[in-house]
C-alpha atoms as a PDB file:
ATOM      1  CA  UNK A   1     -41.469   8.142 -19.220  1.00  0.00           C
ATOM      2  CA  UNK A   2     -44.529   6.633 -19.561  1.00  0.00           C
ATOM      3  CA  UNK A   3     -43.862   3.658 -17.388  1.00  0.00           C
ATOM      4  CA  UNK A   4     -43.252   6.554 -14.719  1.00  0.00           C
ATOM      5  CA  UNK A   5     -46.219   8.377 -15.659  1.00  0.00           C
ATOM      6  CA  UNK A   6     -48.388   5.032 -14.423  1.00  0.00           C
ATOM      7  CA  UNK A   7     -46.543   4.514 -11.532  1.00  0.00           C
ATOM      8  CA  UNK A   8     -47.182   8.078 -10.249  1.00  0.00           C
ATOM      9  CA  UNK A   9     -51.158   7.330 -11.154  1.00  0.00           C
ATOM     10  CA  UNK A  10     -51.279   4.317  -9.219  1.00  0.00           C
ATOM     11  CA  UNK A  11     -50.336   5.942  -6.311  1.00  0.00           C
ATOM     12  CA  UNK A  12     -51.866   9.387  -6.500  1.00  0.00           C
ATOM     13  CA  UNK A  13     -55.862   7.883  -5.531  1.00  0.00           C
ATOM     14  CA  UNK A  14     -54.276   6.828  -2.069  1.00  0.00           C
ATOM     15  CA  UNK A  15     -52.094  10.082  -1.284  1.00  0.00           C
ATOM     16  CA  UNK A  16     -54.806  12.068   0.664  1.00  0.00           C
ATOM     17  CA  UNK A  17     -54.925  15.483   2.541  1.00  0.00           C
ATOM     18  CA  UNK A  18     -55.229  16.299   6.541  1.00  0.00           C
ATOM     19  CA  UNK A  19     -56.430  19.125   7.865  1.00  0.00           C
ATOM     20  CA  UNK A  20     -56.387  19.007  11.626  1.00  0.00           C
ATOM     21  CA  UNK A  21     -57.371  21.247  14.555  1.00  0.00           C
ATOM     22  CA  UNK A  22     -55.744  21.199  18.049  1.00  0.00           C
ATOM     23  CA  UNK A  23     -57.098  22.640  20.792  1.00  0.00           C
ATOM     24  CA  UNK A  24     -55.224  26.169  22.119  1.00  0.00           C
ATOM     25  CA  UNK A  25     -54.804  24.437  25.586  1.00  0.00           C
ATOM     26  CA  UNK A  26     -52.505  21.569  24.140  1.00  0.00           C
ATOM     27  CA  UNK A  27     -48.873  21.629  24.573  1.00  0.00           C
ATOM     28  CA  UNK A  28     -47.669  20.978  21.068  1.00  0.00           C
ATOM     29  CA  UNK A  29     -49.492  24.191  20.050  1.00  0.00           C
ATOM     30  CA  UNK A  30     -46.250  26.101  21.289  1.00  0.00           C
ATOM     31  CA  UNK A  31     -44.163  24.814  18.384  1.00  0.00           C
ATOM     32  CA  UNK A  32     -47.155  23.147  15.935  1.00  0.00           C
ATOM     33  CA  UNK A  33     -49.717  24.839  15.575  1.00  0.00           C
ATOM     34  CA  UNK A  34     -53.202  24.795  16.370  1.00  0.00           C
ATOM     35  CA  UNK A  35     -54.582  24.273  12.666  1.00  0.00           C
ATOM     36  CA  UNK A  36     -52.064  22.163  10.755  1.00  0.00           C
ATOM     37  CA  UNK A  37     -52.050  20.648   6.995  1.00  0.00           C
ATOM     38  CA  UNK A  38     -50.743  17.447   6.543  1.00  0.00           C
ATOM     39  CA  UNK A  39     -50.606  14.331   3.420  1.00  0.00           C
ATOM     40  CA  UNK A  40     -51.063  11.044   4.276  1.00  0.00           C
ATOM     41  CA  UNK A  41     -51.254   7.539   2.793  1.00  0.00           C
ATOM     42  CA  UNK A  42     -53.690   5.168   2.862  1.00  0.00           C
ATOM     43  CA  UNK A  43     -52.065   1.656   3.148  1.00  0.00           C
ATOM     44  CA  UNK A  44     -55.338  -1.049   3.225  1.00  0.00           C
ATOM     45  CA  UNK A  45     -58.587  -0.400   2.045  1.00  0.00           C
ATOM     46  CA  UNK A  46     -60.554  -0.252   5.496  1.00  0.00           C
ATOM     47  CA  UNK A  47     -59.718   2.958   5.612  1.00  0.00           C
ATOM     48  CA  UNK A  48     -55.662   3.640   8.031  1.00  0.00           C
ATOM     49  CA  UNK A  49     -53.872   6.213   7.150  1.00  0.00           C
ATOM     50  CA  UNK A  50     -50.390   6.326   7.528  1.00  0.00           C
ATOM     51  CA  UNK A  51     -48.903   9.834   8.517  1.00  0.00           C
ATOM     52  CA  UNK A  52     -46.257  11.010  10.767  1.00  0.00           C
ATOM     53  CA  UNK A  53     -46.841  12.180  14.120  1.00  0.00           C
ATOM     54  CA  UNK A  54     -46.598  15.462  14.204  1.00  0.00           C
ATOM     55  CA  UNK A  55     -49.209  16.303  11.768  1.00  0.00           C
ATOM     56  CA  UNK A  56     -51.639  14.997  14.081  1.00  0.00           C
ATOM     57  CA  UNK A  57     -50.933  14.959  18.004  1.00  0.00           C
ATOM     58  CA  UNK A  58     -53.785  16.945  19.944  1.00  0.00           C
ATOM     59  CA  UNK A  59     -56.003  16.761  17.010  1.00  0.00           C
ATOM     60  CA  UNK A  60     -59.361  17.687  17.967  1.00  0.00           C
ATOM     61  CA  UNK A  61     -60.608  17.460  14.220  1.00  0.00           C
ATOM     62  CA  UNK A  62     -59.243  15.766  11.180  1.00  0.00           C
ATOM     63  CA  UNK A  63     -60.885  16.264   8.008  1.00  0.00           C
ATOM     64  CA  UNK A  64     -59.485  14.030   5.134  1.00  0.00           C
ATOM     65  CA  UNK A  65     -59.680  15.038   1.283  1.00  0.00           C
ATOM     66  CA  UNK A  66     -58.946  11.885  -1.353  1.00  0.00           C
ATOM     67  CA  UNK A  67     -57.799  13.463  -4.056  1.00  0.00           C
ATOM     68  CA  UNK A  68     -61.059  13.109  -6.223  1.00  0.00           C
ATOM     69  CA  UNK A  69     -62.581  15.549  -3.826  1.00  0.00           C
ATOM     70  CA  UNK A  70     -64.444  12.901  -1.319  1.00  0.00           C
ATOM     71  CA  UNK A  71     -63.982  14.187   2.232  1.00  0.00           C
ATOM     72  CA  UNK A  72     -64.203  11.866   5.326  1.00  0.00           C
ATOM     73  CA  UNK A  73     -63.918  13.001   9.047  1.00  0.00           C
ATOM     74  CA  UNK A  74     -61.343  11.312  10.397  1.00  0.00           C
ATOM     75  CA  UNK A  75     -59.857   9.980  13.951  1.00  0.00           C
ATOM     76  CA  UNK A  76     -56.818  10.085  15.467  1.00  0.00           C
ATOM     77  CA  UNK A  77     -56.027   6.041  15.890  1.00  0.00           C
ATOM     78  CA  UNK A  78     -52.392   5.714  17.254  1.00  0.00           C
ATOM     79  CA  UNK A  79     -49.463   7.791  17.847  1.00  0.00           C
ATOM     80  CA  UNK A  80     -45.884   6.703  17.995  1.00  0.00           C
ATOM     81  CA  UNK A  81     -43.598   9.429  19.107  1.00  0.00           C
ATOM     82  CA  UNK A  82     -40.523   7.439  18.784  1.00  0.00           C
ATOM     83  CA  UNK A  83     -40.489   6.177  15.048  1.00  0.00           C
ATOM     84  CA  UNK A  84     -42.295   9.738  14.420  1.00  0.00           C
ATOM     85  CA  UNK A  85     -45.093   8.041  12.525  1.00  0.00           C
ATOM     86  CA  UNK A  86     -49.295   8.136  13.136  1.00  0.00           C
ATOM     87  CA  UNK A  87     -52.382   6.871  11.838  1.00  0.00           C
ATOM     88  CA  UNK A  88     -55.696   7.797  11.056  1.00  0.00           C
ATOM     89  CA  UNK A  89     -58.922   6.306  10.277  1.00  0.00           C
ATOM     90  CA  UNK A  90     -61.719   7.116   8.290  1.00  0.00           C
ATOM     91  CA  UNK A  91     -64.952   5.519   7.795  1.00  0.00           C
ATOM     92  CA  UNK A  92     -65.112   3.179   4.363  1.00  0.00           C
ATOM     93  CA  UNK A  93     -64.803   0.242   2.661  1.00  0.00           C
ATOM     94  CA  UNK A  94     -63.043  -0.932  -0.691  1.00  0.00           C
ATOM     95  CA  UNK A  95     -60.639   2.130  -0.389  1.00  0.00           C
ATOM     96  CA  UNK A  96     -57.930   2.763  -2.770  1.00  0.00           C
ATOM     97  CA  UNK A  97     -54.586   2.375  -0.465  1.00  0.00           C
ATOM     98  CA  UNK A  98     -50.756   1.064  -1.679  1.00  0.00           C
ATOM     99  CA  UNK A  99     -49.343  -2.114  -0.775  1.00  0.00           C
ATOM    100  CA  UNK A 100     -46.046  -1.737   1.595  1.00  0.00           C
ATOM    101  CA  UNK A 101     -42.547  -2.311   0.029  1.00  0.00           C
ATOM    102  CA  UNK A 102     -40.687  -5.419   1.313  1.00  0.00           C
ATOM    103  CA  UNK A 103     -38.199  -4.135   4.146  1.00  0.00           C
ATOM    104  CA  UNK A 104     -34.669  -3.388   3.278  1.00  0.00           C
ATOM    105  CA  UNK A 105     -36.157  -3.441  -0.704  1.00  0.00           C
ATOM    106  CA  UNK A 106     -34.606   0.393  -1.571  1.00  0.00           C
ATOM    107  CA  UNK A 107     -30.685   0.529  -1.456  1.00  0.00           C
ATOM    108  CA  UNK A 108     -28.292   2.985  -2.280  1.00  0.00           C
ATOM    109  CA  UNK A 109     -28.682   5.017  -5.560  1.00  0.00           C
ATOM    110  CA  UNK A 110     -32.174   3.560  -6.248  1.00  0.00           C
ATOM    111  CA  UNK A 111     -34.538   6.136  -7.907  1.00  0.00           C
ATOM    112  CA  UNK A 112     -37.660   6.845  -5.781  1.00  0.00           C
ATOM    113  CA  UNK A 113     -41.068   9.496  -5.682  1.00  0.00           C
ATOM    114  CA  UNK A 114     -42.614  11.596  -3.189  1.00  0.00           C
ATOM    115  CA  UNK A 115     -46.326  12.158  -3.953  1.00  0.00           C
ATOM    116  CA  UNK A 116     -47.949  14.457  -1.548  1.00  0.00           C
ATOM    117  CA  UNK A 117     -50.945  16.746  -0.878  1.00  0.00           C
ATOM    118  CA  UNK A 118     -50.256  20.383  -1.546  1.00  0.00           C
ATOM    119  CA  UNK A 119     -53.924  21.273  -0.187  1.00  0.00           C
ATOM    120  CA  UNK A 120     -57.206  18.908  -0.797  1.00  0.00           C
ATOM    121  CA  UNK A 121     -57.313  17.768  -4.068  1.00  0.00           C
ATOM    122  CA  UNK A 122     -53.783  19.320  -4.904  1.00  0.00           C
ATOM    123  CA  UNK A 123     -51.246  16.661  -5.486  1.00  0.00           C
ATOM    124  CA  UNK A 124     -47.446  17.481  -5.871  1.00  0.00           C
ATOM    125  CA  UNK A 125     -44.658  14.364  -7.176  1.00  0.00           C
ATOM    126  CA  UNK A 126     -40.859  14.793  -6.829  1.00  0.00           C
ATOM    127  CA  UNK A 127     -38.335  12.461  -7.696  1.00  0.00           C
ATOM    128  CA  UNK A 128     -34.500  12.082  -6.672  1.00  0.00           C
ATOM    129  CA  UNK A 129     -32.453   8.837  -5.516  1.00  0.00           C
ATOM    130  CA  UNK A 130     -31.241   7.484  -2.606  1.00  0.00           C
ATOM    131  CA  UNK A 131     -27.776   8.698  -0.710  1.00  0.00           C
ATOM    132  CA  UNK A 132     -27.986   7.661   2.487  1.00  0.00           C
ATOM    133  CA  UNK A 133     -29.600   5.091   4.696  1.00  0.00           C
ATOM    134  CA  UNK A 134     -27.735   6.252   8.079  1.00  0.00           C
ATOM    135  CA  UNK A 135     -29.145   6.983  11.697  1.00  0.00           C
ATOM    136  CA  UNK A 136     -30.820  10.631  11.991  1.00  0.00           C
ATOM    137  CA  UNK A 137     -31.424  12.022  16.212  1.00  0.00           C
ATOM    138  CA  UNK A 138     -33.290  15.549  16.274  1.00  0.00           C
ATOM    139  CA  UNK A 139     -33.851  17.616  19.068  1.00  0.00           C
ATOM    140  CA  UNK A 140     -37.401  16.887  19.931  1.00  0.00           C
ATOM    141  CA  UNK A 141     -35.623  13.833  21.727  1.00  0.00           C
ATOM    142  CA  UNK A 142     -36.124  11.842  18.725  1.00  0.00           C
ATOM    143  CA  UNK A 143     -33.607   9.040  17.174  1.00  0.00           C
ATOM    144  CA  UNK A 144     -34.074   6.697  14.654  1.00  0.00           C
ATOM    145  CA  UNK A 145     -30.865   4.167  13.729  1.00  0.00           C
ATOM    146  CA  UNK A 146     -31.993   3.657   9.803  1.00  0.00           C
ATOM    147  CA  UNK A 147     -33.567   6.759   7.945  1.00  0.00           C
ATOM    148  CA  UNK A 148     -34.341   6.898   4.410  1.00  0.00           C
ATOM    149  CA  UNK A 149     -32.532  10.096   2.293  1.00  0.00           C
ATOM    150  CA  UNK A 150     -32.784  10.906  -1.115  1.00  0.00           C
ATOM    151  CA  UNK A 151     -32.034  13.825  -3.651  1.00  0.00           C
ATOM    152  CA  UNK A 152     -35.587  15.253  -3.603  1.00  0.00           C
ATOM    153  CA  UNK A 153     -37.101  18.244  -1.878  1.00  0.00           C
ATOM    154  CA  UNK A 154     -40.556  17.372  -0.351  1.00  0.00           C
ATOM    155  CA  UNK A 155     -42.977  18.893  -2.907  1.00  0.00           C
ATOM    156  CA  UNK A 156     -46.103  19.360  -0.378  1.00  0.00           C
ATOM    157  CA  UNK A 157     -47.123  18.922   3.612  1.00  0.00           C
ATOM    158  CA  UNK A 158     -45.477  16.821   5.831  1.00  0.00           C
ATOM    159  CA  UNK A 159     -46.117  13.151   5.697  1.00  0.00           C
ATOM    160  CA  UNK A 160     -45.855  12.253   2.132  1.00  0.00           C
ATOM    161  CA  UNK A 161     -45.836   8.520   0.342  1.00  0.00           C
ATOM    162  CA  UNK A 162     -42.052   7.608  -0.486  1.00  0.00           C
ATOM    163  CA  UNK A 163     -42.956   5.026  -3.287  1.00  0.00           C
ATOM    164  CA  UNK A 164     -40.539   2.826  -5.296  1.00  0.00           C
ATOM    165  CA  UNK A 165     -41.041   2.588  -9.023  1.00  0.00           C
ATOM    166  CA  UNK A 166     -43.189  -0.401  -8.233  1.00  0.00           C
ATOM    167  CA  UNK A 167     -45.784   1.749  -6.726  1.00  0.00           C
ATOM    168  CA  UNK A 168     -45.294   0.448  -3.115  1.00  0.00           C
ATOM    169  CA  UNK A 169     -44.678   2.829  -0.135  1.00  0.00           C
ATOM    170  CA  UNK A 170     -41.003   2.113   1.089  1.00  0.00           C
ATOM    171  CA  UNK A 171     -41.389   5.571   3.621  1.00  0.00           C
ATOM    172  CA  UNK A 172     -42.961   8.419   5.064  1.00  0.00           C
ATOM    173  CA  UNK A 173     -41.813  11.769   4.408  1.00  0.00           C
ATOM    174  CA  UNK A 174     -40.494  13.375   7.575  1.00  0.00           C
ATOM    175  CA  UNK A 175     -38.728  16.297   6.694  1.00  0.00           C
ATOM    176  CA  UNK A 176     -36.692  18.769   4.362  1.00  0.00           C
ATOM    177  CA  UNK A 177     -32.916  18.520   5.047  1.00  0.00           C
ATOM    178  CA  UNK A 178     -31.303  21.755   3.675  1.00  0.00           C
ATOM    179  CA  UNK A 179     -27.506  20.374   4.281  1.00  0.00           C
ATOM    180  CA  UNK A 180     -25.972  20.886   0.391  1.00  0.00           C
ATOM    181  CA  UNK A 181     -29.246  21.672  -2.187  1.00  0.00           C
ATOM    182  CA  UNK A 182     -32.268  19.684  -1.908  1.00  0.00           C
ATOM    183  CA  UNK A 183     -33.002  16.855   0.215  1.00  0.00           C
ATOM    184  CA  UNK A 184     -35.641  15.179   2.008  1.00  0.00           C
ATOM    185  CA  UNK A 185     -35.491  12.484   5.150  1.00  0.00           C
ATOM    186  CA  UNK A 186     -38.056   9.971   5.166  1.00  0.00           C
ATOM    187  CA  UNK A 187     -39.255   7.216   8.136  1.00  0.00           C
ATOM    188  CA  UNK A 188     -38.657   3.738   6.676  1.00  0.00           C
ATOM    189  CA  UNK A 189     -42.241   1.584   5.965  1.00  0.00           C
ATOM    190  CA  UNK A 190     -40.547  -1.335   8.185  1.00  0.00           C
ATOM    191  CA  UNK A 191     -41.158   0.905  11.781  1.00  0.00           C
ATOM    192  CA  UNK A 192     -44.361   0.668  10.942  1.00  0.00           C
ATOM    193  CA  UNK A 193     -44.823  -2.609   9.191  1.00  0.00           C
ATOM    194  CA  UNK A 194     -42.748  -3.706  12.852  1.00  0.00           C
ATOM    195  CA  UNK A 195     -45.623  -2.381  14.794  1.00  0.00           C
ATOM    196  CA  UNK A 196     -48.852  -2.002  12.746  1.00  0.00           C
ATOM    197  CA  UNK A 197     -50.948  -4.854  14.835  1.00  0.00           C
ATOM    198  CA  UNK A 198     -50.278  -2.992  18.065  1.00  0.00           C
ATOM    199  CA  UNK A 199     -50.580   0.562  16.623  1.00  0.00           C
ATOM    200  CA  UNK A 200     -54.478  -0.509  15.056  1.00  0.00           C
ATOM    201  CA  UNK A 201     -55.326  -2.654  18.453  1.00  0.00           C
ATOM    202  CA  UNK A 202     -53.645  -0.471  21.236  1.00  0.00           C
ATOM    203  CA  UNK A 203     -53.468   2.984  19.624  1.00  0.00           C
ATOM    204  CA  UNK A 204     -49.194   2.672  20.696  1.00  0.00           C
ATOM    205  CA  UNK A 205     -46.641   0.400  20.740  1.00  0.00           C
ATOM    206  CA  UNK A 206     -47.027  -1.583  24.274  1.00  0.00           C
ATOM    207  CA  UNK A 207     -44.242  -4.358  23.658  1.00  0.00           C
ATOM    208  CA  UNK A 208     -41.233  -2.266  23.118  1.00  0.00           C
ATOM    209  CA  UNK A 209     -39.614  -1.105  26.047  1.00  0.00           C
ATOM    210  CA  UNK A 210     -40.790   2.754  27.278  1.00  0.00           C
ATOM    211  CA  UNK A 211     -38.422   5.259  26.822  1.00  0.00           C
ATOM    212  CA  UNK A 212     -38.245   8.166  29.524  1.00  0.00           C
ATOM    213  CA  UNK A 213     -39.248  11.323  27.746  1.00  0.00           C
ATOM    214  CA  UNK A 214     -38.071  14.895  29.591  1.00  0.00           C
ATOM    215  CA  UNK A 215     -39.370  17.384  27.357  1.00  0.00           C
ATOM    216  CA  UNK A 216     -35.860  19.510  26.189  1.00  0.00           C
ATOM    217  CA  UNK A 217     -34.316  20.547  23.741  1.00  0.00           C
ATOM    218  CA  UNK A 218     -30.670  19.553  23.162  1.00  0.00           C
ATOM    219  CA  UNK A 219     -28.825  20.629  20.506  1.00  0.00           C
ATOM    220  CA  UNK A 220     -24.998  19.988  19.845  1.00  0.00           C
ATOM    221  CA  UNK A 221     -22.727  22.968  20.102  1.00  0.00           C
ATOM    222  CA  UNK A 222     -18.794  22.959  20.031  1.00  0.00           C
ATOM    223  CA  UNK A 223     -18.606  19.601  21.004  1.00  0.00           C
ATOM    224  CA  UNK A 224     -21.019  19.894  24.088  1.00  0.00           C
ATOM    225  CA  UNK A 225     -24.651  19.369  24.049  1.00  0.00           C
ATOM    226  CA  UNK A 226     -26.570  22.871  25.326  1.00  0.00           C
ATOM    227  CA  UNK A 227     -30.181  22.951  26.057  1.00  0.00           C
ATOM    228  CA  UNK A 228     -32.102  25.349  23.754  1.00  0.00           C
ATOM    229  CA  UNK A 229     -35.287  24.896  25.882  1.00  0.00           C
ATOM    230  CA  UNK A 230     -37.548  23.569  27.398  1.00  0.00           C
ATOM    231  CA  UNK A 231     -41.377  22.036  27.188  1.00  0.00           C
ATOM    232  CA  UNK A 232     -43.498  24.498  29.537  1.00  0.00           C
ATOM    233  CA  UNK A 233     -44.524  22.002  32.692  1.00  0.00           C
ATOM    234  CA  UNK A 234     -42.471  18.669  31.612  1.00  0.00           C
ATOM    235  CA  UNK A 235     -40.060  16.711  33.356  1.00  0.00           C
ATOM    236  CA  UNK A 236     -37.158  18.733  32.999  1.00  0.00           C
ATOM    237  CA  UNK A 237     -38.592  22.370  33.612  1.00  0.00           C
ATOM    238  CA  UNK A 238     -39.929  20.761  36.655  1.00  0.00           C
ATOM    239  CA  UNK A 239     -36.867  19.772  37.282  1.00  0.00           C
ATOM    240  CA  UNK A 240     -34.612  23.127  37.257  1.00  0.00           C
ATOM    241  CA  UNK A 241     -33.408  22.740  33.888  1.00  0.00           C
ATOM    242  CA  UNK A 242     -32.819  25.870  31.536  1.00  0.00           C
ATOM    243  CA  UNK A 243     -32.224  27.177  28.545  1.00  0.00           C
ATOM    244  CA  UNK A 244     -28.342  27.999  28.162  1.00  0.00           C
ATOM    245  CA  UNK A 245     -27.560  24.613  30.390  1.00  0.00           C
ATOM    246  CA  UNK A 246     -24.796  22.251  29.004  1.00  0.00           C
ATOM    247  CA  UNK A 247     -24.957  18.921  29.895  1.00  0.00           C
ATOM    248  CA  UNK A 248     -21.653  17.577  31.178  1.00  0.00           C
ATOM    249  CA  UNK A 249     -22.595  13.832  32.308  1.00  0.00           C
ATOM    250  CA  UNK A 250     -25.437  11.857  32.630  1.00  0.00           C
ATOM    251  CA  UNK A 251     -25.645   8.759  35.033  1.00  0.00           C
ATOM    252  CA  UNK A 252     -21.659   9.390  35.808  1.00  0.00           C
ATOM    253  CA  UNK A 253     -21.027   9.208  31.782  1.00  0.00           C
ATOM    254  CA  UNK A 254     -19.554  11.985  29.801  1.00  0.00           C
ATOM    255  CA  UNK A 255     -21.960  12.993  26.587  1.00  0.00           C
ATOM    256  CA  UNK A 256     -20.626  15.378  23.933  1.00  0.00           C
ATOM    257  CA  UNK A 257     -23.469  14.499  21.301  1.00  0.00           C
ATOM    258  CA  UNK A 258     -26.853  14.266  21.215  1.00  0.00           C
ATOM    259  CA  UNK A 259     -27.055  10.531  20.130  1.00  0.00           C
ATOM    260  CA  UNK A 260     -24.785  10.026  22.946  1.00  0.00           C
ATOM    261  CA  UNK A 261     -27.131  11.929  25.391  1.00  0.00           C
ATOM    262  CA  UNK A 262     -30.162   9.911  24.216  1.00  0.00           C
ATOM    263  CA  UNK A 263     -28.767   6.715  24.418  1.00  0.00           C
ATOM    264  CA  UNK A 264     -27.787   7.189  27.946  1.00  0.00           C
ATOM    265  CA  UNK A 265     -31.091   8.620  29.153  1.00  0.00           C
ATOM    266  CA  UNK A 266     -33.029   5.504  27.499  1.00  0.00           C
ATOM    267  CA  UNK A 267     -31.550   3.260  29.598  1.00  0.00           C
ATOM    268  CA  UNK A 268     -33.879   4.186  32.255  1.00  0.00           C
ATOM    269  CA  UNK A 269     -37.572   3.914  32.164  1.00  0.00           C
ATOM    270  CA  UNK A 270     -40.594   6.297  33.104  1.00  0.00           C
ATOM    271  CA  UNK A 271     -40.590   7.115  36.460  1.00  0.00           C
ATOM    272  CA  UNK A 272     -37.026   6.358  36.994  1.00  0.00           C
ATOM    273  CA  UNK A 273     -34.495   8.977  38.806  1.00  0.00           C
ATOM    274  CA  UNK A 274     -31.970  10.229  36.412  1.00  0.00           C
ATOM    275  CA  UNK A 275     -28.785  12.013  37.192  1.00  0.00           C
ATOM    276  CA  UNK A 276     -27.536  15.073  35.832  1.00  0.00           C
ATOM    277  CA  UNK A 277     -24.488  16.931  36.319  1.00  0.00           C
ATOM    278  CA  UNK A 278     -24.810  20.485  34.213  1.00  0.00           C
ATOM    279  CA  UNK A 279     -22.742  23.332  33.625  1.00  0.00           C
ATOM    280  CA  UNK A 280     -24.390  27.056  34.031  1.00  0.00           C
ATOM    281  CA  UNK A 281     -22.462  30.472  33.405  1.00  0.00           C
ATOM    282  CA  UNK A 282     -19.680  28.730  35.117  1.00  0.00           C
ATOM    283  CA  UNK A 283     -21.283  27.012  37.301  1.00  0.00           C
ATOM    284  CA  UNK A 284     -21.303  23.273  37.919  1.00  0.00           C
ATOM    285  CA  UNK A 285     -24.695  21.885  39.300  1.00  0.00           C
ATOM    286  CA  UNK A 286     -26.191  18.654  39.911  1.00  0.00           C
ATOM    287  CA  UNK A 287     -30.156  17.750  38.590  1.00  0.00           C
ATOM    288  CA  UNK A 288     -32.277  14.934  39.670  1.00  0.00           C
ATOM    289  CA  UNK A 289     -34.923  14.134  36.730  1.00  0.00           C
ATOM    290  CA  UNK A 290     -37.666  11.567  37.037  1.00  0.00           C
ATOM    291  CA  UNK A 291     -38.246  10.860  33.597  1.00  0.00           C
ATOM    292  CA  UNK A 292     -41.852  10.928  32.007  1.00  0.00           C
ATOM    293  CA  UNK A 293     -43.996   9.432  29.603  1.00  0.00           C
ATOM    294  CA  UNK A 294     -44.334  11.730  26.412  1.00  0.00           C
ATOM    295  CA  UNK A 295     -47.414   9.772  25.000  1.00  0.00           C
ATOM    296  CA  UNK A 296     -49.160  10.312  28.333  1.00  0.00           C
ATOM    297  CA  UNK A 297     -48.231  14.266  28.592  1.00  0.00           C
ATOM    298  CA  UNK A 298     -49.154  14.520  25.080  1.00  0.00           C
ATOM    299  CA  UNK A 299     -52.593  12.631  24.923  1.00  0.00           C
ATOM    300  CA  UNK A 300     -53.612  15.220  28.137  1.00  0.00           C
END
């Protein structure tokens, strides 16, 4: 118990506490928020913060609280809609942060903590184990291939430190997964350890190929995929699309899932023509989409 007890101290001085305002006028408002609470980790000591992405897209403002009280302003210094993860920077040197976990270092049944802010100096820890390390796609048009799950209900805001009993961050807490009891999904530390040059020099990930973002909402029904709406002036409301629609083919190719659906729109790239052939109230229709760039729409 004790050996637990100073694991959870070394990492509490680097968990810290967002609070972040979004201007009215900006799109994720509809679904986020314009004042949001967040937890974040500090991973070196010149001051990034590792987060995940929703917290913090639009921010206007970001006040940060380290959990002895000192508050920083902080600024929104890359987004990465894809692996779902963001970071933040505040002024200072010789800050307390947590060293990343090798990748591929948890593995099945491996006990782990979630230490996260439950409002400025408020800290919350949970603990559970790993059960699954399997692919996760939600319907913000969002897919990852390697998640991290474990037997542990997020104890405060979203974007947590997942920390081995080492004291190393091995993932970001995403979200609560209510499937049987308690569980929580976190983003692995290796999408960001992947990227983190390009995320701190470019404020996104330039080298990997661009996905075409359409701004809908899938969601898997019956063994169809039916839109449950749509992003207010994106690529597919521009398009025709509408809540209710089921998708029947894209490109010529049959979907019935959502990872299915995803991994045939990704082929293409932004400003590429994409083929859709819907179904609505009985109706079969055909939809052109030129597919967009989400970090663009988003940074508007």
């Amino acid at each position: 118990m004790n050996a637990h007890l100073g694991v959870i101290h070394s990492v509490l001085p680097a968990v810290v506490d967002l609070r972040v305002t979004v201007p009215e006028s900006h799109p994720s408002t509809r679904n986020l928020g314009s004042e949001r609470m967040g937890s974040g980790t500090l991973v070196d000591a010149e001051g990034y913060i590792l987060t995940v992405h929703y917290v913090t897209v639009g921010a206007q403002s970001i006040t940060v609280t380290l959990s002895d009280g000192e508050q920083f302003p902080g600024e929104l210094a890359a987004q990465d809609s894809e692996t779902g993860l963001a970071l933040v920077k505040i002024p200072g040197r010789h800050l307390p942060f947590i060293q990343p976990a090798p990748p591929d270092s948890l593995s099945l049944g491996q006990p782990a903590l979630i230490v996260a802010s439950s409002g400025e100096t408020g800290r919350r820890v949970s603990g559970g184990y790993v059960t699954s390390m399997e692919s996760y796609d939600g319907h913000w048009e969002y897919m990852l291939e390697k998640t991290i799950r474990l037997t542990a209900f997020n104890p405060g805001f979203g974007g947590g430190t997942l920390a081995d009993f080492r004291g190393r961050i091995t993932g970001v807490v995403s979200l609560n997964l209510n499937e049987i009891g308690k569980f929580s999904l976190a983003i692995p530390i290796e999408f960001y350890l992947q990227n983190e040059q390009e995320l701190k020099q470019y404020g996104r990930v330039r080298t990997r190929p661009q996905r075409p973002w359409l701004g809908f909402y899938p969601q898997a029904l019956a063994g169809h995929v039916v839109i449950a709406g749509v992003v207010p002036g994106g690529p597919a409301e521009k398009s025709g699309f509408r809540e209710g629609d089921i998708i029947l083919r894209v490109e010529k190719k049959e979907v019935r899932s959502r990872p299915e659906l995803y991994r045939e729109i990704w082929k293409k790239k932004p400003g590429e023509r994409i083929s859709f052939r819907i179904l609505r109230e009985e109706e079969s229709l055909n939809l052109e989409v030129i597919g967009g760039d989400r970090w663009d729409f988003y940074r508007s």
